[in-house]
Protein backbone atom coordinates (compact mmCIF):
# COMPACT_ATOMS: atom_id res chain seq x y z
CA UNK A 1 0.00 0.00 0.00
CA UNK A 2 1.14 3.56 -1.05
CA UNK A 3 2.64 5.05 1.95
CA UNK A 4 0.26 8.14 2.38
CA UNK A 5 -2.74 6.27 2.08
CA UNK A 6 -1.35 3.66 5.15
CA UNK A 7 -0.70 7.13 6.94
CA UNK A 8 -3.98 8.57 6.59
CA UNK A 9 -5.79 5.05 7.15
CA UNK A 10 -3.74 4.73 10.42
CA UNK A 11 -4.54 8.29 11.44
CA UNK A 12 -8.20 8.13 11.15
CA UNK A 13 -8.07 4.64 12.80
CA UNK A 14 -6.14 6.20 15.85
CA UNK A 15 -8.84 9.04 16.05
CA UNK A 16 -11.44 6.19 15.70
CA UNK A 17 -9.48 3.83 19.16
CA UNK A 18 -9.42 1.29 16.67
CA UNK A 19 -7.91 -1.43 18.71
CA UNK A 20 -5.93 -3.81 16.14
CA UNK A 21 -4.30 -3.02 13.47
CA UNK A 22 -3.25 -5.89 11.24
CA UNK A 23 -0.46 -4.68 8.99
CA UNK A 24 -0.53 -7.73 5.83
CA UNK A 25 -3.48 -9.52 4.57
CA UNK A 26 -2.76 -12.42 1.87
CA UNK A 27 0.63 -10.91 0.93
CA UNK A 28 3.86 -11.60 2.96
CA UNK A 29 4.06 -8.55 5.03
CA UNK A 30 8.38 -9.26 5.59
CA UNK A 31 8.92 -8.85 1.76
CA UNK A 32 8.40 -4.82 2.18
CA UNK A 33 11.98 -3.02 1.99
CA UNK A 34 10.59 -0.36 4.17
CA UNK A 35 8.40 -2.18 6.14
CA UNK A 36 10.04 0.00 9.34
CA UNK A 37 8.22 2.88 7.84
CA UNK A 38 4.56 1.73 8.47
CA UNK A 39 5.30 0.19 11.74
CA UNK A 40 7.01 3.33 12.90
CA UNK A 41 3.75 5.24 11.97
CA UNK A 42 1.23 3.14 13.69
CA UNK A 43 3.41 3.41 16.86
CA UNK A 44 4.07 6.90 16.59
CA UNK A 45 0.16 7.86 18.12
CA UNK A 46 -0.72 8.10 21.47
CA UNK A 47 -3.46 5.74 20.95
CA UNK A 48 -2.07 2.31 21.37
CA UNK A 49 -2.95 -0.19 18.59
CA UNK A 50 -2.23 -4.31 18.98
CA UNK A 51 -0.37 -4.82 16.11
CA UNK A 52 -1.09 -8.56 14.80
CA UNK A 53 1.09 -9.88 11.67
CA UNK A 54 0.97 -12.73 9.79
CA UNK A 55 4.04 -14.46 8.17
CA UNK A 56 5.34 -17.67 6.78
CA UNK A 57 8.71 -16.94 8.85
CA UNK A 58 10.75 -17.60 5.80
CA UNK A 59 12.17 -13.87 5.96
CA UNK A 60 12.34 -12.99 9.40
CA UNK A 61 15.71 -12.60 9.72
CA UNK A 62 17.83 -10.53 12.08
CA UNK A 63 16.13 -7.28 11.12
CA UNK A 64 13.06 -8.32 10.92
CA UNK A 65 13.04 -9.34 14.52
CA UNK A 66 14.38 -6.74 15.88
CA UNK A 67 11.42 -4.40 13.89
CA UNK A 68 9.54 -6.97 15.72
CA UNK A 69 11.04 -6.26 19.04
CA UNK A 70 11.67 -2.70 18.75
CA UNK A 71 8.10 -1.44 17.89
CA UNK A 72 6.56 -3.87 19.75
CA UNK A 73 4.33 -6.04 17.69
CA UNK A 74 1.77 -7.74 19.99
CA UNK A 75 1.64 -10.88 18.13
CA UNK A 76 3.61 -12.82 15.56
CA UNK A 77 1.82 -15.34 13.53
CA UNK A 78 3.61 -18.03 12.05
CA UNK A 79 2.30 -20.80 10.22
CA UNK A 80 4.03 -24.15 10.05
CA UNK A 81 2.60 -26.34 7.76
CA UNK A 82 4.15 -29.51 8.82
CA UNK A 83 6.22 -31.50 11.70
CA UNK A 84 9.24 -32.12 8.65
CA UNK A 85 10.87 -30.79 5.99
CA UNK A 86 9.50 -32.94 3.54
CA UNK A 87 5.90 -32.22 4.28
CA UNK A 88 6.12 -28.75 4.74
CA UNK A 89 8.11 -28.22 1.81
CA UNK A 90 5.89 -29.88 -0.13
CA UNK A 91 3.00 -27.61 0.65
CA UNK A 92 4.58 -24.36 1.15
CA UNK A 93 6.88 -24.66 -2.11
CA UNK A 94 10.61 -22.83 -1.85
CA UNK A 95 10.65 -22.09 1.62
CA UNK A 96 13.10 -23.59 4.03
CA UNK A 97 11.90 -25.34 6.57
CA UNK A 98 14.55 -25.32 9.13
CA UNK A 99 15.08 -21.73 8.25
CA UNK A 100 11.73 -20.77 9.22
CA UNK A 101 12.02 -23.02 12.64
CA UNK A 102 15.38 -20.84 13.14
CA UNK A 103 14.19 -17.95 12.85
CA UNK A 104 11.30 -18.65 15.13
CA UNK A 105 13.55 -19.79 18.03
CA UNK A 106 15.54 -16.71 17.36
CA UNK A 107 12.73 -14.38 18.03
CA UNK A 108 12.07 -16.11 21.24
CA UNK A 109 15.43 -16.05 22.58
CA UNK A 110 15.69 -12.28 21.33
CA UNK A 111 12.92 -11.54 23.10
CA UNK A 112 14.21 -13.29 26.20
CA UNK A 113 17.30 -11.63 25.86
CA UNK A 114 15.55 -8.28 26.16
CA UNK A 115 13.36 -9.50 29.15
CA UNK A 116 10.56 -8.27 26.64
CA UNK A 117 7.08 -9.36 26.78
CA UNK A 118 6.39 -9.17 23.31
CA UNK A 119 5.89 -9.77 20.79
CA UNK A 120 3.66 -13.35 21.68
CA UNK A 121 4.67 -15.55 19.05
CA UNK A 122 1.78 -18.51 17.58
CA UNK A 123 2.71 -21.29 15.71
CA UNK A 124 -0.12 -22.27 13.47
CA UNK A 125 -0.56 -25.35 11.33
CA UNK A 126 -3.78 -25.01 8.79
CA UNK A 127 -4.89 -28.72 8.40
CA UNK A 128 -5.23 -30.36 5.01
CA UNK A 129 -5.23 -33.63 3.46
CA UNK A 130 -1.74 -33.09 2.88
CA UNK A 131 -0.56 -33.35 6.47
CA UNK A 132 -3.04 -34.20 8.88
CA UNK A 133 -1.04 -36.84 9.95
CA UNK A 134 1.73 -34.20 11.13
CA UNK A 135 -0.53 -32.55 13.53
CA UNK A 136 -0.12 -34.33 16.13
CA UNK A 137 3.70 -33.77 15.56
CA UNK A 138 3.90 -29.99 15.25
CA UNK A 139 1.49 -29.54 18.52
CA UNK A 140 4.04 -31.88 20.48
CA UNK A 141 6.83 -29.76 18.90
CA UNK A 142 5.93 -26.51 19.77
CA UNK A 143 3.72 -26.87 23.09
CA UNK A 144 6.19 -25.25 25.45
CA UNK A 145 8.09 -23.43 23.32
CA UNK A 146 5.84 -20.90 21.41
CA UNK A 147 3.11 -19.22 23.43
CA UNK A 148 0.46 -20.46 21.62
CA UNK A 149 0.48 -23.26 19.17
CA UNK A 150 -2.77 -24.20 17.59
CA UNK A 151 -4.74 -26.18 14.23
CA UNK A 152 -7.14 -24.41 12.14
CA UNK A 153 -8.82 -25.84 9.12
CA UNK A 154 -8.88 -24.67 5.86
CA UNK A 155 -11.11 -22.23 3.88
CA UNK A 156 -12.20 -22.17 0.38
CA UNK A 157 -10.97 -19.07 -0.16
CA UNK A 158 -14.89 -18.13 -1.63
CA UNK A 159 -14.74 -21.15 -3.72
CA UNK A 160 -11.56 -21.02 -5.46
CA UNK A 161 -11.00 -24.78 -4.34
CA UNK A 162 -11.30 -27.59 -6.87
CA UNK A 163 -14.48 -29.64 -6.41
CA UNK A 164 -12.67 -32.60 -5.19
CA UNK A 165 -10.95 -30.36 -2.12
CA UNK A 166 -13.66 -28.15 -1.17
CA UNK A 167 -16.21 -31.71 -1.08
CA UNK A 168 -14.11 -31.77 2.44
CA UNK A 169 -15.66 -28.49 3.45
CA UNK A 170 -19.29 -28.92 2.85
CA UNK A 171 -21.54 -28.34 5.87
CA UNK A 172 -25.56 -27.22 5.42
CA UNK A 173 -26.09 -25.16 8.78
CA UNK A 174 -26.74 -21.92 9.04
CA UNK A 175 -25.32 -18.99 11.13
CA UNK A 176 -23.53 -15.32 11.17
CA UNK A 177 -20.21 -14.77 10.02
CA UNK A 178 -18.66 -12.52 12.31
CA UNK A 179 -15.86 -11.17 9.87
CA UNK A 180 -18.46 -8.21 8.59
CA UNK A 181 -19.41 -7.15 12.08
CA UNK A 182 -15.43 -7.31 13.43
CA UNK A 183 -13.10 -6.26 10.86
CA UNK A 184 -12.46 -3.80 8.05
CA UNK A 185 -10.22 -5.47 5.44
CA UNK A 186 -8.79 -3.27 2.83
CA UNK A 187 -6.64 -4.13 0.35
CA UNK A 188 -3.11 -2.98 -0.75
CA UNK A 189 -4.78 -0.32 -3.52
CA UNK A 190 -7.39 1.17 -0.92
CA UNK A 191 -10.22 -1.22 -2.03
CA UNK A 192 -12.01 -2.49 1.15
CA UNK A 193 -13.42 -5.75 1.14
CA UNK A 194 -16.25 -7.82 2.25
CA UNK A 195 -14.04 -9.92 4.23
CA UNK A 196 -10.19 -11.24 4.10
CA UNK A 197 -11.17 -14.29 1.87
CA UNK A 198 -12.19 -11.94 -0.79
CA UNK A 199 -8.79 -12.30 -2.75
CA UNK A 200 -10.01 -11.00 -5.70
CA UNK A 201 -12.04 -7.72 -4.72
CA UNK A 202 -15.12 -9.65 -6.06
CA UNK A 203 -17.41 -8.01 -3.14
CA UNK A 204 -16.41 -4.26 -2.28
CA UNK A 205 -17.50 -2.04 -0.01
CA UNK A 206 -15.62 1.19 0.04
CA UNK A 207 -12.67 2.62 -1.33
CA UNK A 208 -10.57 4.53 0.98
CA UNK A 209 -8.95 6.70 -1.86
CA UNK A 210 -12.13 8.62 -1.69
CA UNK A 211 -13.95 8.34 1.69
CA UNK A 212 -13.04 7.54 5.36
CA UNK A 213 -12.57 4.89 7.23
CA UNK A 214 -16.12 5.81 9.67
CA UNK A 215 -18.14 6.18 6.14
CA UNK A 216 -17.01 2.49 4.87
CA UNK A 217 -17.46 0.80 8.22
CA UNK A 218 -20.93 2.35 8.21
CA UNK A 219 -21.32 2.42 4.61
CA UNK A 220 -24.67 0.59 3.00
CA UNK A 221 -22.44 -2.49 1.59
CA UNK A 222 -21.10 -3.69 5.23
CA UNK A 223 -25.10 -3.08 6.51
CA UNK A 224 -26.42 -4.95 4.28
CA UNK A 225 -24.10 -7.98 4.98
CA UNK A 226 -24.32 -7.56 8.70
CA UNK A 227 -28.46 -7.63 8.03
CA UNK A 228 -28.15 -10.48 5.71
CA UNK A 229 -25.96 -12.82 7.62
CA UNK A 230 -28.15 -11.26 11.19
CA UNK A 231 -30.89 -12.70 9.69
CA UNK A 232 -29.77 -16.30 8.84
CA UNK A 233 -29.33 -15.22 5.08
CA UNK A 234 -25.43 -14.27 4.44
CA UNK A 235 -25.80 -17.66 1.74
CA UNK A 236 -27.39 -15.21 -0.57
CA UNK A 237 -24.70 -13.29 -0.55
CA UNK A 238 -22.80 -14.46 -3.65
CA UNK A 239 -19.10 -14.63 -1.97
CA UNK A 240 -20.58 -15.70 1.22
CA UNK A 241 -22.49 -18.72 -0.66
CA UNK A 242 -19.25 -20.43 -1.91
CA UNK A 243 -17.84 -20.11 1.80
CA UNK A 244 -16.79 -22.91 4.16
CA UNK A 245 -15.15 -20.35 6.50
CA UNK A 246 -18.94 -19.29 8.84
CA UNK A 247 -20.48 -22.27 8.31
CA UNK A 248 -21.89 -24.53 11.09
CA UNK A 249 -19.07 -26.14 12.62
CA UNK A 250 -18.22 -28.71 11.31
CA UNK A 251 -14.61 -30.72 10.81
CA UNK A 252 -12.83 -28.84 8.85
CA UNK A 253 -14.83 -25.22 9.07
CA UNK A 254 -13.18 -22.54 10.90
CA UNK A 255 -15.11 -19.44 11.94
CA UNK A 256 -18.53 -18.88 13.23
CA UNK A 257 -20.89 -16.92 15.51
């Protein structure tokens, strides 16, 4: 995201007591050259956000965690797709696994080192056909060790799965996302989003090139997903109805209200 437009989203977000501020969405948040820049900004206002990023760990190198350290980021999420090389690799193709592990354990003894209490760090595995027989393995591994260490299952991603993958996340029951009523997701180019599966701006709601942050989150598009899924009718939404994420729990669902 353009610098200036970060700035001014963060400003009106600090005026607003926002409380979290989640710096990366689907992108890889430790590829950004400058990425000192836009934490420096969100911790430069007197109202105190929780800064929550997502990573795949591959780059978070010395730097990197001492950005981490230094601005203090609330939480670090890492997700480890595997107990070994050779499943994780497999799924998360040209990263290094036992770079990634490194650089986790680095963090922690950083941290340590500093007598810090943050950043928390979570070690996440997202469970799929793939290596569900690993789970077991990474929980064992990193009980103890990270502060948090937890399975989630997959999501369609709106349907972008192939038939034979997303037959694993069909469930019937209804119920209320929460994502609409909880966060404002808004992409790198000032798009905002239905919610954080919508990859492809398919559903938007505002654009914060032109209006505010208050106007979008109140804006006709979010009510009339918050009514629709209130009322036991988000399938009708068209992004919604290809969804496994709010579904009635189920195995393999993840979210619901």
């Amino acid at each position: 995201m353009d610098l200036g437009l970060f700035r001014r989203i963060v400003d009106e977000a600090a005026e607003l007591r926002v409380p979290d501020i989640c710096p990366n969405g689907v992108g890889e948040a430790l590829t950004l050259r400058n990425l000192e820049d836009y934490l420096a900004h969100i911790r430069g206002h007197a109202h105190r956000f929780a800064i929550r990023l997502n990573t795949n760990g591959n780059r978070m190198d010395e730097e990197k965690r001492r950005l981490f350290l230094d601005y203090e980021v609330d939480l670090i999420n890492v997700t480890i797709d595997g107990a070994t090389a050779a499943t994780f690799e497999s799924i998360r193709e040209r990263l290094n696994f036992a770079q990634i592990e490194e650089n986790v354990h680095a963090l922690l003894a950083e941290r340590q080192k500093r007598g810090a209490k943050v950043p928390k760090v979570r070690v996440g595995i997202i469970v799929i056909p793939q290596n569900v027989h690993e789970v077991p393995l990474v929980l064992e591994k990193w009980r103890g060790v990270a502060d948090y260490v937890g399975a989630g299952g997959f999501t369609n991603r709106g349907g972008s799965l192939d038939e034979s993958f997303a037959a694993h996340t069909h469930v019937t029951g209804v119920r209320s996302c929460v994502l609409p009523f909880r966060e404002l997701n808004i992409w790198a180019d000032g798009k905002a989003v239905l919610c954080c599966d919508d990859w492809n701006e398919e559903h938007t709601v505002g654009d914060l090139n032109v209006s505010s942050v208050k106007d979008v989150w109140h804006g006709a598009e979010l009510k009339h997903a918050r009514h629709m899924h209130a009322a036991g009718k988000g399938g009708s939404l068209s992004l919604c109805s290809r969804c496994n994420y709010w579904r009635e729990p189920g195995a393999l669902t993840r979210l619901w209200a």
